[in-house]
C-alpha atoms as a PDB file:
ATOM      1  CA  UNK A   1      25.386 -36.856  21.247  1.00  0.00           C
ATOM      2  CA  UNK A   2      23.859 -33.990  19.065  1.00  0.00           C
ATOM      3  CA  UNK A   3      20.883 -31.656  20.339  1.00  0.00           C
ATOM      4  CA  UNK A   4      17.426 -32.442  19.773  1.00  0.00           C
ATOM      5  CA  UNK A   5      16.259 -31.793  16.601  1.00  0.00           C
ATOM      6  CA  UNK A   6      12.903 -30.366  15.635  1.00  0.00           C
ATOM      7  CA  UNK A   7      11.487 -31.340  12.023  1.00  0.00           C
ATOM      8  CA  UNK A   8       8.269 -29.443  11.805  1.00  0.00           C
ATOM      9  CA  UNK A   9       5.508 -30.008   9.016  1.00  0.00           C
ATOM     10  CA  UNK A  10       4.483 -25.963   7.790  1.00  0.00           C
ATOM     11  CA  UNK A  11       0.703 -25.815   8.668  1.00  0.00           C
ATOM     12  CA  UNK A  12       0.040 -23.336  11.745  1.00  0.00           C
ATOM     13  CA  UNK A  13      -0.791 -25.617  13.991  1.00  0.00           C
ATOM     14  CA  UNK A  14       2.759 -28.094  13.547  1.00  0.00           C
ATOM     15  CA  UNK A  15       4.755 -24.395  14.239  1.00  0.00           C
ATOM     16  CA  UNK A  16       2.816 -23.308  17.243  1.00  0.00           C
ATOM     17  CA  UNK A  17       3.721 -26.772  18.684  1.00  0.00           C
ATOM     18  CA  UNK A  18       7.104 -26.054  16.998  1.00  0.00           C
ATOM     19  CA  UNK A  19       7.774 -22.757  18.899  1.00  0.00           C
ATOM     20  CA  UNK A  20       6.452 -23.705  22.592  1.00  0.00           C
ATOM     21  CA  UNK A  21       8.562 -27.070  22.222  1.00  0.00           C
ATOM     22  CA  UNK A  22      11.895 -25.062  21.361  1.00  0.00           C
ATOM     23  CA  UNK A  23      11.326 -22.769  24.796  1.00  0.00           C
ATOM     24  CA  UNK A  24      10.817 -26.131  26.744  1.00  0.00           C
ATOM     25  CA  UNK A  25      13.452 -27.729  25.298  1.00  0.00           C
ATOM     26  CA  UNK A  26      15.860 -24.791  25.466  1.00  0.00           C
ATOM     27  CA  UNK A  27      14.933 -24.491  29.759  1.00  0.00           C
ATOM     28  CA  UNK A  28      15.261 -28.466  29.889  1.00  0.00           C
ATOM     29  CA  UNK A  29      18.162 -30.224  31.081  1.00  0.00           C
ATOM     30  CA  UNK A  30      17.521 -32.710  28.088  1.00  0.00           C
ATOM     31  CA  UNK A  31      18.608 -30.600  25.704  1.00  0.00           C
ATOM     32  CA  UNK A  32      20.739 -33.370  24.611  1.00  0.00           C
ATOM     33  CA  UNK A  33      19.799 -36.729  23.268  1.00  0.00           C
ATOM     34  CA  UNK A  34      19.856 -38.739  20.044  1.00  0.00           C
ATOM     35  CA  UNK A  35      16.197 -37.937  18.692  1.00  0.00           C
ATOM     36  CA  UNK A  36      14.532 -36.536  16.416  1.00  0.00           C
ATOM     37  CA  UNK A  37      11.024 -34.583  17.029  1.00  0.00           C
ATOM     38  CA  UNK A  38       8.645 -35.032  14.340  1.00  0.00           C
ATOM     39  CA  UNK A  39       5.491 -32.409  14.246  1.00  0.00           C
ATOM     40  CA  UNK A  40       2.552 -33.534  11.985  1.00  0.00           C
ATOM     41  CA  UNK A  41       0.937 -36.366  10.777  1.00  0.00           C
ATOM     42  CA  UNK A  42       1.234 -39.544   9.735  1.00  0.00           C
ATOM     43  CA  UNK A  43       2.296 -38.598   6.007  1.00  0.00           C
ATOM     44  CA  UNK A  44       4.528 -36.162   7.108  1.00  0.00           C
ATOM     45  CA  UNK A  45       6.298 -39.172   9.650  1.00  0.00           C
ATOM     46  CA  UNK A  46       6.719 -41.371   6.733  1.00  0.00           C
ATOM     47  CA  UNK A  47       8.150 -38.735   4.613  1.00  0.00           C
ATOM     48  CA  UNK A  48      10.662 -37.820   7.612  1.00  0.00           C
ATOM     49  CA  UNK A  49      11.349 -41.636   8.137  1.00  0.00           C
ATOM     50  CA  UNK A  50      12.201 -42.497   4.708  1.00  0.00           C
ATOM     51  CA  UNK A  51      14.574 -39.427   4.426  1.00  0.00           C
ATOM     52  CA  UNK A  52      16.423 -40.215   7.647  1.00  0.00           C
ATOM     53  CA  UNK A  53      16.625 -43.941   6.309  1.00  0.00           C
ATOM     54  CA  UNK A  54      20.245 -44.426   7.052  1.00  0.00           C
ATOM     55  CA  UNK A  55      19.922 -42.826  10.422  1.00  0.00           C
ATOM     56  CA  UNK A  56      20.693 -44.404  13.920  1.00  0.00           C
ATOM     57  CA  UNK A  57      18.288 -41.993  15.332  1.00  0.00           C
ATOM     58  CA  UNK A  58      15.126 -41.968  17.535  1.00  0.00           C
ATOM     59  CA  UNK A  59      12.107 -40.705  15.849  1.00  0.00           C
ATOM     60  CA  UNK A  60       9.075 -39.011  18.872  1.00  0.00           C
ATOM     61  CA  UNK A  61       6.244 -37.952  16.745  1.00  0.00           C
ATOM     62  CA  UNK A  62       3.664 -35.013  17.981  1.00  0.00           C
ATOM     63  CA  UNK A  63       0.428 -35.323  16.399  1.00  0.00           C
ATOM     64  CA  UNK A  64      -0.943 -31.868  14.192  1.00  0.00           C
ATOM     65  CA  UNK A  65      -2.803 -33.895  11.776  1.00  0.00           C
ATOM     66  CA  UNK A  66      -5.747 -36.241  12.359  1.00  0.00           C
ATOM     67  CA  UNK A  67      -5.759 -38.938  13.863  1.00  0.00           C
ATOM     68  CA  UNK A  68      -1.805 -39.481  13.974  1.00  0.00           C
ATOM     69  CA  UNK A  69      -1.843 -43.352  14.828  1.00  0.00           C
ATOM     70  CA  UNK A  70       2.114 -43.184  14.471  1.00  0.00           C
ATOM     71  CA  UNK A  71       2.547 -40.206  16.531  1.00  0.00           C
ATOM     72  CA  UNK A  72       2.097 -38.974  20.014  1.00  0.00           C
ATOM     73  CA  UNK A  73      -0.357 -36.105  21.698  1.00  0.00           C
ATOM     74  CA  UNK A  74       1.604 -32.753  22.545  1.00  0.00           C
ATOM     75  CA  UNK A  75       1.515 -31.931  26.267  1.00  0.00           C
ATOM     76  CA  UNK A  76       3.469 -29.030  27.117  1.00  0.00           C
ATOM     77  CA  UNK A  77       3.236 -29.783  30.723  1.00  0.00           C
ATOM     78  CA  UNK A  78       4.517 -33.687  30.441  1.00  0.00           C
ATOM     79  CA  UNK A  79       7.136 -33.884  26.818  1.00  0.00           C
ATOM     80  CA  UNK A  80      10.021 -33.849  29.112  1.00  0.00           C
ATOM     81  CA  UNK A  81       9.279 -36.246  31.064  1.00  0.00           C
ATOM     82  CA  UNK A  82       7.686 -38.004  27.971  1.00  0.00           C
ATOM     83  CA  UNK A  83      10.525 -38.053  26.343  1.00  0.00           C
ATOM     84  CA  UNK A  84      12.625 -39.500  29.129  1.00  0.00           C
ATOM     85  CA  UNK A  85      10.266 -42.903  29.369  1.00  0.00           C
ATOM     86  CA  UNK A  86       9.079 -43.488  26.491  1.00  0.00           C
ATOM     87  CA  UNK A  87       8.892 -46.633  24.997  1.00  0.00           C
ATOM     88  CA  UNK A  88      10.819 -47.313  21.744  1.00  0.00           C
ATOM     89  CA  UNK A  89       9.890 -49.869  18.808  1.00  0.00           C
ATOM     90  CA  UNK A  90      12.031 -50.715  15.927  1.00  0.00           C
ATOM     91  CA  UNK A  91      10.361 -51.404  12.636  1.00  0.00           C
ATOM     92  CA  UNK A  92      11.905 -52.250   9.156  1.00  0.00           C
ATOM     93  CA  UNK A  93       9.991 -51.132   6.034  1.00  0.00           C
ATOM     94  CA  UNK A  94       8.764 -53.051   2.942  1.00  0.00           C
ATOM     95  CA  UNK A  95      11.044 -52.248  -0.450  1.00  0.00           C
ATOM     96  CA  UNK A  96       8.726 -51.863  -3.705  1.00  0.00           C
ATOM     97  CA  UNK A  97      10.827 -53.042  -6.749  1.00  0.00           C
ATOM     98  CA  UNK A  98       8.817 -51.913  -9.946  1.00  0.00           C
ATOM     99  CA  UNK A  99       9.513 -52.759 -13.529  1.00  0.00           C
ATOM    100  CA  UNK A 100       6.912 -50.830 -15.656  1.00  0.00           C
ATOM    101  CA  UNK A 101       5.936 -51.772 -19.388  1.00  0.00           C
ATOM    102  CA  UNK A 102       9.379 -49.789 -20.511  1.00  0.00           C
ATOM    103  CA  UNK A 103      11.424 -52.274 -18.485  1.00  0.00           C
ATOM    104  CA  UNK A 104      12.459 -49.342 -16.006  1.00  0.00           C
ATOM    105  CA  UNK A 105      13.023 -50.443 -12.756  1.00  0.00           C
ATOM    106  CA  UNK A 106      12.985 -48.309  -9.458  1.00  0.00           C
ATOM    107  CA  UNK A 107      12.720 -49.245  -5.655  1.00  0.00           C
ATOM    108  CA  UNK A 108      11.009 -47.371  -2.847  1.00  0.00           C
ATOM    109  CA  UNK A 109      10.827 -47.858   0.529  1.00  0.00           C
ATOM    110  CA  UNK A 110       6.753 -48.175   2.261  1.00  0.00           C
ATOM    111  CA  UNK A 111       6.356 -48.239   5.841  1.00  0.00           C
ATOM    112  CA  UNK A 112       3.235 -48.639   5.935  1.00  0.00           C
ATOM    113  CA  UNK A 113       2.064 -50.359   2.835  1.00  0.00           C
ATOM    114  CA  UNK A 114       2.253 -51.004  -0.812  1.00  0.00           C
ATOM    115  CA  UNK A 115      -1.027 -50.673  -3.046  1.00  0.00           C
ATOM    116  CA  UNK A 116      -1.435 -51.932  -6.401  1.00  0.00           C
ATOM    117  CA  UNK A 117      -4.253 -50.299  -7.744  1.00  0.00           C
ATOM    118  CA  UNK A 118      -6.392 -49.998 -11.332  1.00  0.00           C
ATOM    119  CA  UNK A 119      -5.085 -47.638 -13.528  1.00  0.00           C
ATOM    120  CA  UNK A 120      -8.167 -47.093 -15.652  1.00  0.00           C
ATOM    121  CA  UNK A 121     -11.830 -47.962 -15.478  1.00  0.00           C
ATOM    122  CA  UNK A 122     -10.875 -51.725 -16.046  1.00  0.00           C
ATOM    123  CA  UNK A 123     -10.420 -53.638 -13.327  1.00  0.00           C
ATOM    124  CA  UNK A 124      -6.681 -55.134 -12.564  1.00  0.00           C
ATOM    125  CA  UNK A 125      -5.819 -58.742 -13.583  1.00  0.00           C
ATOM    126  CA  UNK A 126      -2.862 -60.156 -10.862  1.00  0.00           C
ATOM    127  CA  UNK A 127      -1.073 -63.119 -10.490  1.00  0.00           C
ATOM    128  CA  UNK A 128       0.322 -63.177  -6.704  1.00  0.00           C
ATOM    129  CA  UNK A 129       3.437 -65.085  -5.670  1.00  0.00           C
ATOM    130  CA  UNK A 130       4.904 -65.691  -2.312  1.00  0.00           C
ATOM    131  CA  UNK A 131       8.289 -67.038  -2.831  1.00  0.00           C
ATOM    132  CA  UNK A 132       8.103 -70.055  -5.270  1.00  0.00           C
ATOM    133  CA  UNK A 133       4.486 -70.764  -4.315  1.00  0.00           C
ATOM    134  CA  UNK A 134       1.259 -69.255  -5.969  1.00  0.00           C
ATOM    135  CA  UNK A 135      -0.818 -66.906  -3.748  1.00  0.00           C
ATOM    136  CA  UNK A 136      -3.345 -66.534  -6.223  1.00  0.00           C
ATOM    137  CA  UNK A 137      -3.390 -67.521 -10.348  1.00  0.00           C
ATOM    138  CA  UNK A 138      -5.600 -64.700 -11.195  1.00  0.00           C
ATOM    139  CA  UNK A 139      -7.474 -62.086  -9.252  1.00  0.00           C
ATOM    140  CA  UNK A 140      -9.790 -59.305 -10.475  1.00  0.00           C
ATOM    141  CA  UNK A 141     -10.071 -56.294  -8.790  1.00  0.00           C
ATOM    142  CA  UNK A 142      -9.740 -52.996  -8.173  1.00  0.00           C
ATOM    143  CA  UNK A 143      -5.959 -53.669  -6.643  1.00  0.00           C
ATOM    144  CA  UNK A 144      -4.544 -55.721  -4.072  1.00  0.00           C
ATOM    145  CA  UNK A 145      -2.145 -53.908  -0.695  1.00  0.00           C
ATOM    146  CA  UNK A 146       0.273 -55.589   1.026  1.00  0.00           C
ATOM    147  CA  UNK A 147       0.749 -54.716   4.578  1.00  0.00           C
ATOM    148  CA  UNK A 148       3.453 -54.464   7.750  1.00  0.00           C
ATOM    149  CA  UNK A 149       1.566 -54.746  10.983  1.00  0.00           C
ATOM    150  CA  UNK A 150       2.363 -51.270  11.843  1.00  0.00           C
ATOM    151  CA  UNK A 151       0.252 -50.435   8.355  1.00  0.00           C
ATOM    152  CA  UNK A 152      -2.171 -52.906   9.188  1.00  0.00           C
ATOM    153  CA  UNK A 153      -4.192 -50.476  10.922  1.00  0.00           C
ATOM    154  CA  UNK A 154      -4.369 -47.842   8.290  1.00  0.00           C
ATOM    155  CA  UNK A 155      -5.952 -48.748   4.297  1.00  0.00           C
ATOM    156  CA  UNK A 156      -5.369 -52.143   5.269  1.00  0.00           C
ATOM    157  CA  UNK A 157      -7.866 -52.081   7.772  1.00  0.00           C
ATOM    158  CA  UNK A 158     -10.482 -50.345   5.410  1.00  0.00           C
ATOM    159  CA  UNK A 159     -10.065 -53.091   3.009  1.00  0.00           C
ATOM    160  CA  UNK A 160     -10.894 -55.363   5.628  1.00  0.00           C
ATOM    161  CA  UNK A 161      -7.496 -56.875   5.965  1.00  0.00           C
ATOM    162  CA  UNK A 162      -6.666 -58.651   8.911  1.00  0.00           C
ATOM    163  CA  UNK A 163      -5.159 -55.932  12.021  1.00  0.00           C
ATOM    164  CA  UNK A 164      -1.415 -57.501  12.670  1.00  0.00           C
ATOM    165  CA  UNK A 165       0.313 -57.165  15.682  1.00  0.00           C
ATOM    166  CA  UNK A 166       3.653 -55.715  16.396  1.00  0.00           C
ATOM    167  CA  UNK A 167       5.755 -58.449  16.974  1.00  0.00           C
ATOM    168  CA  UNK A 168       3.929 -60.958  14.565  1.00  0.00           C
ATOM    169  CA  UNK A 169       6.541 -60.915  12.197  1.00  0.00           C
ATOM    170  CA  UNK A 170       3.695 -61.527   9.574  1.00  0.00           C
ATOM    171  CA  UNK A 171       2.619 -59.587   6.018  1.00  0.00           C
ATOM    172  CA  UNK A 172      -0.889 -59.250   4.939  1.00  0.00           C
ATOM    173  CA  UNK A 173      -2.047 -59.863   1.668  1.00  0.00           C
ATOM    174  CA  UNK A 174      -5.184 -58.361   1.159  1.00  0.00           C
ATOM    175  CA  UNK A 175      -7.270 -57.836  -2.249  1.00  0.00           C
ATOM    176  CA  UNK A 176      -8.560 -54.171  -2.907  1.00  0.00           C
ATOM    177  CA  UNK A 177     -12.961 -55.069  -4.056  1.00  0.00           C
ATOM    178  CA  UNK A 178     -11.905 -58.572  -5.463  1.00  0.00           C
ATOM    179  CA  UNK A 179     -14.309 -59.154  -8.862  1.00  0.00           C
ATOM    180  CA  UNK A 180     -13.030 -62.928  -9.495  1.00  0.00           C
ATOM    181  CA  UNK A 181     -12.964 -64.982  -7.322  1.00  0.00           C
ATOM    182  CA  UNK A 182     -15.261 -62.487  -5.061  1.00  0.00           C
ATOM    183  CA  UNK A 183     -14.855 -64.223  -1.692  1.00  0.00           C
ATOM    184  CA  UNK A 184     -10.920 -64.507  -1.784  1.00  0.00           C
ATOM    185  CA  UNK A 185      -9.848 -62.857   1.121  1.00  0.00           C
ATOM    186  CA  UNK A 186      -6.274 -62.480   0.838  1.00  0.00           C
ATOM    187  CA  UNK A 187      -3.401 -64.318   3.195  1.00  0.00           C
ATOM    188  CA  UNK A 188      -1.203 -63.944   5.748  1.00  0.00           C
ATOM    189  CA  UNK A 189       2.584 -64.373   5.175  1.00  0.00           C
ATOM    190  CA  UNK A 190       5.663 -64.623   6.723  1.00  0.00           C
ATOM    191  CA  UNK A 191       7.754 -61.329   7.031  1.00  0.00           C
ATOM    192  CA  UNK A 192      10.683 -62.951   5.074  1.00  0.00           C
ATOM    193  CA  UNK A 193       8.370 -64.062   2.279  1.00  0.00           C
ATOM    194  CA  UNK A 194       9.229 -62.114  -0.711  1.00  0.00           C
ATOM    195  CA  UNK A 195       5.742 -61.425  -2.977  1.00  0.00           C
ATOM    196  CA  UNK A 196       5.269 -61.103  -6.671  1.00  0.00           C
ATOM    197  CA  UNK A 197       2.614 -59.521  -8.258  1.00  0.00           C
ATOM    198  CA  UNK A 198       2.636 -59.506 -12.066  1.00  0.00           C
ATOM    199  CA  UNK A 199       0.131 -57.431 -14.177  1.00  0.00           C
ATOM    200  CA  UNK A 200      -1.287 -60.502 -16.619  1.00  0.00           C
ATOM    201  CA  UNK A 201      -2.303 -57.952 -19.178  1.00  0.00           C
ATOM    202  CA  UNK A 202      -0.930 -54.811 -19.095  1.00  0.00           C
ATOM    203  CA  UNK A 203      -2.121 -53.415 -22.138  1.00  0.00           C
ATOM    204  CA  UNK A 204      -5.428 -53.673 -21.282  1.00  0.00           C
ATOM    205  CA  UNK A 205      -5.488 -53.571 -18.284  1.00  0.00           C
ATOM    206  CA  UNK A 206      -2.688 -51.095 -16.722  1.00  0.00           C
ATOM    207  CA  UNK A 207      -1.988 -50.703 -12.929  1.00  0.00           C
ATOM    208  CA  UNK A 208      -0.007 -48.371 -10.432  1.00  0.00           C
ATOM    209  CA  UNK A 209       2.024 -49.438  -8.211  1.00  0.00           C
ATOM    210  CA  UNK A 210       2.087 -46.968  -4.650  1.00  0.00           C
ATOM    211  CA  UNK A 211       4.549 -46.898  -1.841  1.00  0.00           C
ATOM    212  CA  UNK A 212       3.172 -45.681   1.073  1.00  0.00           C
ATOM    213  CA  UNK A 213       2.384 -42.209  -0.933  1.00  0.00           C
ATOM    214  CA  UNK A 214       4.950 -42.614  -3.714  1.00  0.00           C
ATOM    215  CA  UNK A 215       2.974 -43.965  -7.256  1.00  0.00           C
ATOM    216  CA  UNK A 216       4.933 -45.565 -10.148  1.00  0.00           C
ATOM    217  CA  UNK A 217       2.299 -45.527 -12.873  1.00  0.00           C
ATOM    218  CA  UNK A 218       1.988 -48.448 -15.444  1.00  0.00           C
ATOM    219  CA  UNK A 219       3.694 -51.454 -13.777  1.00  0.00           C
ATOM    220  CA  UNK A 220       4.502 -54.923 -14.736  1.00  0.00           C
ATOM    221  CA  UNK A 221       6.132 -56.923 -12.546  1.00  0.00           C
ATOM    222  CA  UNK A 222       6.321 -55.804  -8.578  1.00  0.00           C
ATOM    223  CA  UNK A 223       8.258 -57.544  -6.185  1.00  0.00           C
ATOM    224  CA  UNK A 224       7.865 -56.675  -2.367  1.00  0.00           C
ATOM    225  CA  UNK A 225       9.597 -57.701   0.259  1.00  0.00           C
ATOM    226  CA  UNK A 226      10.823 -56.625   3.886  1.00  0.00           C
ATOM    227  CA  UNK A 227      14.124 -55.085   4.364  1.00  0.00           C
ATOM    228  CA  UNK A 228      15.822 -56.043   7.290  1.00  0.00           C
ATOM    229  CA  UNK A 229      18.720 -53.857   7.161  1.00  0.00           C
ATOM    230  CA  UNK A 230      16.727 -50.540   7.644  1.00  0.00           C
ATOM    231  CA  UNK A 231      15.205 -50.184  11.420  1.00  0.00           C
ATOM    232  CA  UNK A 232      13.250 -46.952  12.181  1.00  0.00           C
ATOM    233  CA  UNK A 233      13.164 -46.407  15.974  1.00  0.00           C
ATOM    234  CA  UNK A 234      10.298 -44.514  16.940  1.00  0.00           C
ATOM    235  CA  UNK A 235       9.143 -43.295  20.268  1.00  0.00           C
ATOM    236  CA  UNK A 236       5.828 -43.367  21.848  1.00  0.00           C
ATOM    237  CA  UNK A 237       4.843 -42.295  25.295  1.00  0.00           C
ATOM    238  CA  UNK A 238       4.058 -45.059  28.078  1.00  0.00           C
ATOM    239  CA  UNK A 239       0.682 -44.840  28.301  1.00  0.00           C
ATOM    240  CA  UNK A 240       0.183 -44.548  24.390  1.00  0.00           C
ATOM    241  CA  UNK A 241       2.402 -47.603  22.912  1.00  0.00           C
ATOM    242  CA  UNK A 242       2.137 -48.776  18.918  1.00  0.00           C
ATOM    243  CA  UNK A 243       0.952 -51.957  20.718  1.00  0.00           C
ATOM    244  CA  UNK A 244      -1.473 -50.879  22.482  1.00  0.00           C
ATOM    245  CA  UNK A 245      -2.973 -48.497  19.772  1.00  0.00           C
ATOM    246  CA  UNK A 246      -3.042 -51.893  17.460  1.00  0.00           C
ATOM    247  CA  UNK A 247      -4.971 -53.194  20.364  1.00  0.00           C
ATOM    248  CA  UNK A 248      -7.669 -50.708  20.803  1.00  0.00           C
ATOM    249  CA  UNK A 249      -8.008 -51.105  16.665  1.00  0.00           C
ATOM    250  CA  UNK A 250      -8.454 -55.100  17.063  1.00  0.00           C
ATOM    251  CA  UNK A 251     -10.414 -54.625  19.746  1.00  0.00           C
ATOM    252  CA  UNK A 252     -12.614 -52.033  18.115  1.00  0.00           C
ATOM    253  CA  UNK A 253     -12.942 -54.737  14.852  1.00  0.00           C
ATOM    254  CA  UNK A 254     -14.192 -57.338  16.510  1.00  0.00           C
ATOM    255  CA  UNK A 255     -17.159 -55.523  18.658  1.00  0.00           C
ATOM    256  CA  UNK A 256     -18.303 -53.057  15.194  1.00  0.00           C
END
């Protein structure tokens, strides 16, 4: 078992938190453990996730940012004994496989979600696959996103896509200001489904393809689907679960 390590985004507030957590930690008795603390946002978390992909380690996010949905609020007084119950939740991220109009192909990872969006003032022309079936022959809009349920919260949600829980094991679908047909709402789909999304007329009508934060500009063919050999364990504190915070979000939809 190594120490604790600290990864620290560089805005003031993420090192104050930084430097009182090291002088806690370094008086603690749990000096020692398998985790990871992660100070800043939600961008920054991603970021830190994705680099640690291959890592058996716990990830126990402190909030600097905004609202920090994947993260945890600081409390000087109560992080140890944070720490020591909190509640852990294993989630496997979508992989983005791009080819663009060169034929180049390249693969991210997206815990959260992955966008396809307009690339110009013309609106995007998609045909969407699940599997062998057809999704959708041909949809105009500004994009479509598909979603996990722990990014079902996040641009998801402000597309009006459906809020997923945890343990679902369900993608969303969701188009991005559909054109044609205009009351398409998207679909729900199994987390083993694995989703194509072709650009019908790239010339014309070019589209990026985005990864969480990650853009590969001037795709053709996209193929997205879960991969189950990557688990990111992250911590949250009792009171303060991923479920729960999914929850308060449903629960928030359905009375706005």
């Amino acid at each position: 078992m190594k120490k604790i390590q600290i990864i620290s985004d560089k805005n003031l507030k993420s090192q104050k938190i930084k430097s009182s957590l090291i002088k806690i930690l370094d008086k603690s008795k749990t000096s020692k453990a398998n985790i990871i603390i992660v100070i800043g946002g939600d961008g920054f978390m991603l970021k830190t996730l994705k680099k640690h992909k291959n890592s058996k380690k716990f990830f126990y996010g402190i909030n600097s940012g905004n609202y920090g949905f994947l993260m945890n609020k600081f409390s000087s007084k109560a992080i140890i004994k944070n720490l020591s119950k909190s509640n852990v939740i294993s989630i496997s991220p979508l992989e983005m496989t791009v080819k663009n109009i060169k034929n180049q192909i390249r693969k991210f990872l997206a815990i959260n979600e992955v966008s396809i969006l307009r690339q110009s003032r013309q609106a995007a022309s998609l045909s969407i696959k699940h599997g062998s079936k057809q999704v959708i022959k041909r949809l105009v809009s500004d994009g479509v996103l598909v979603s996990t349920p722990a990014g079902s919260t996040a641009y998801n949600l402000s597309v009006h896509g459906p809020i997923l829980s945890l343990n679902s094991k369900k993608l969303s679908i969701s188009p991005i200001s559909p054109f044609r047909p205009r009351r398409w709402k998207g679909k729900v789909v199994s987390y083993k489904s694995k989703i194509t999304i072709k650009n019908l007329n790239p010339k014309k009508r070019p589209i990026s393809a985005v990864a969480d934060n990650i853009e590969i500009r001037n795709a053709k063919d996209i193929i997205v689907k879960t991969n189950q050999s990557i688990k990111f364990n992250l911590m949250y504190d009792k009171n303060r679960s991923l479920q729960k915070k999914i929850k308060i979000e449903q629960l928030r939809k359905e009375t706005s």
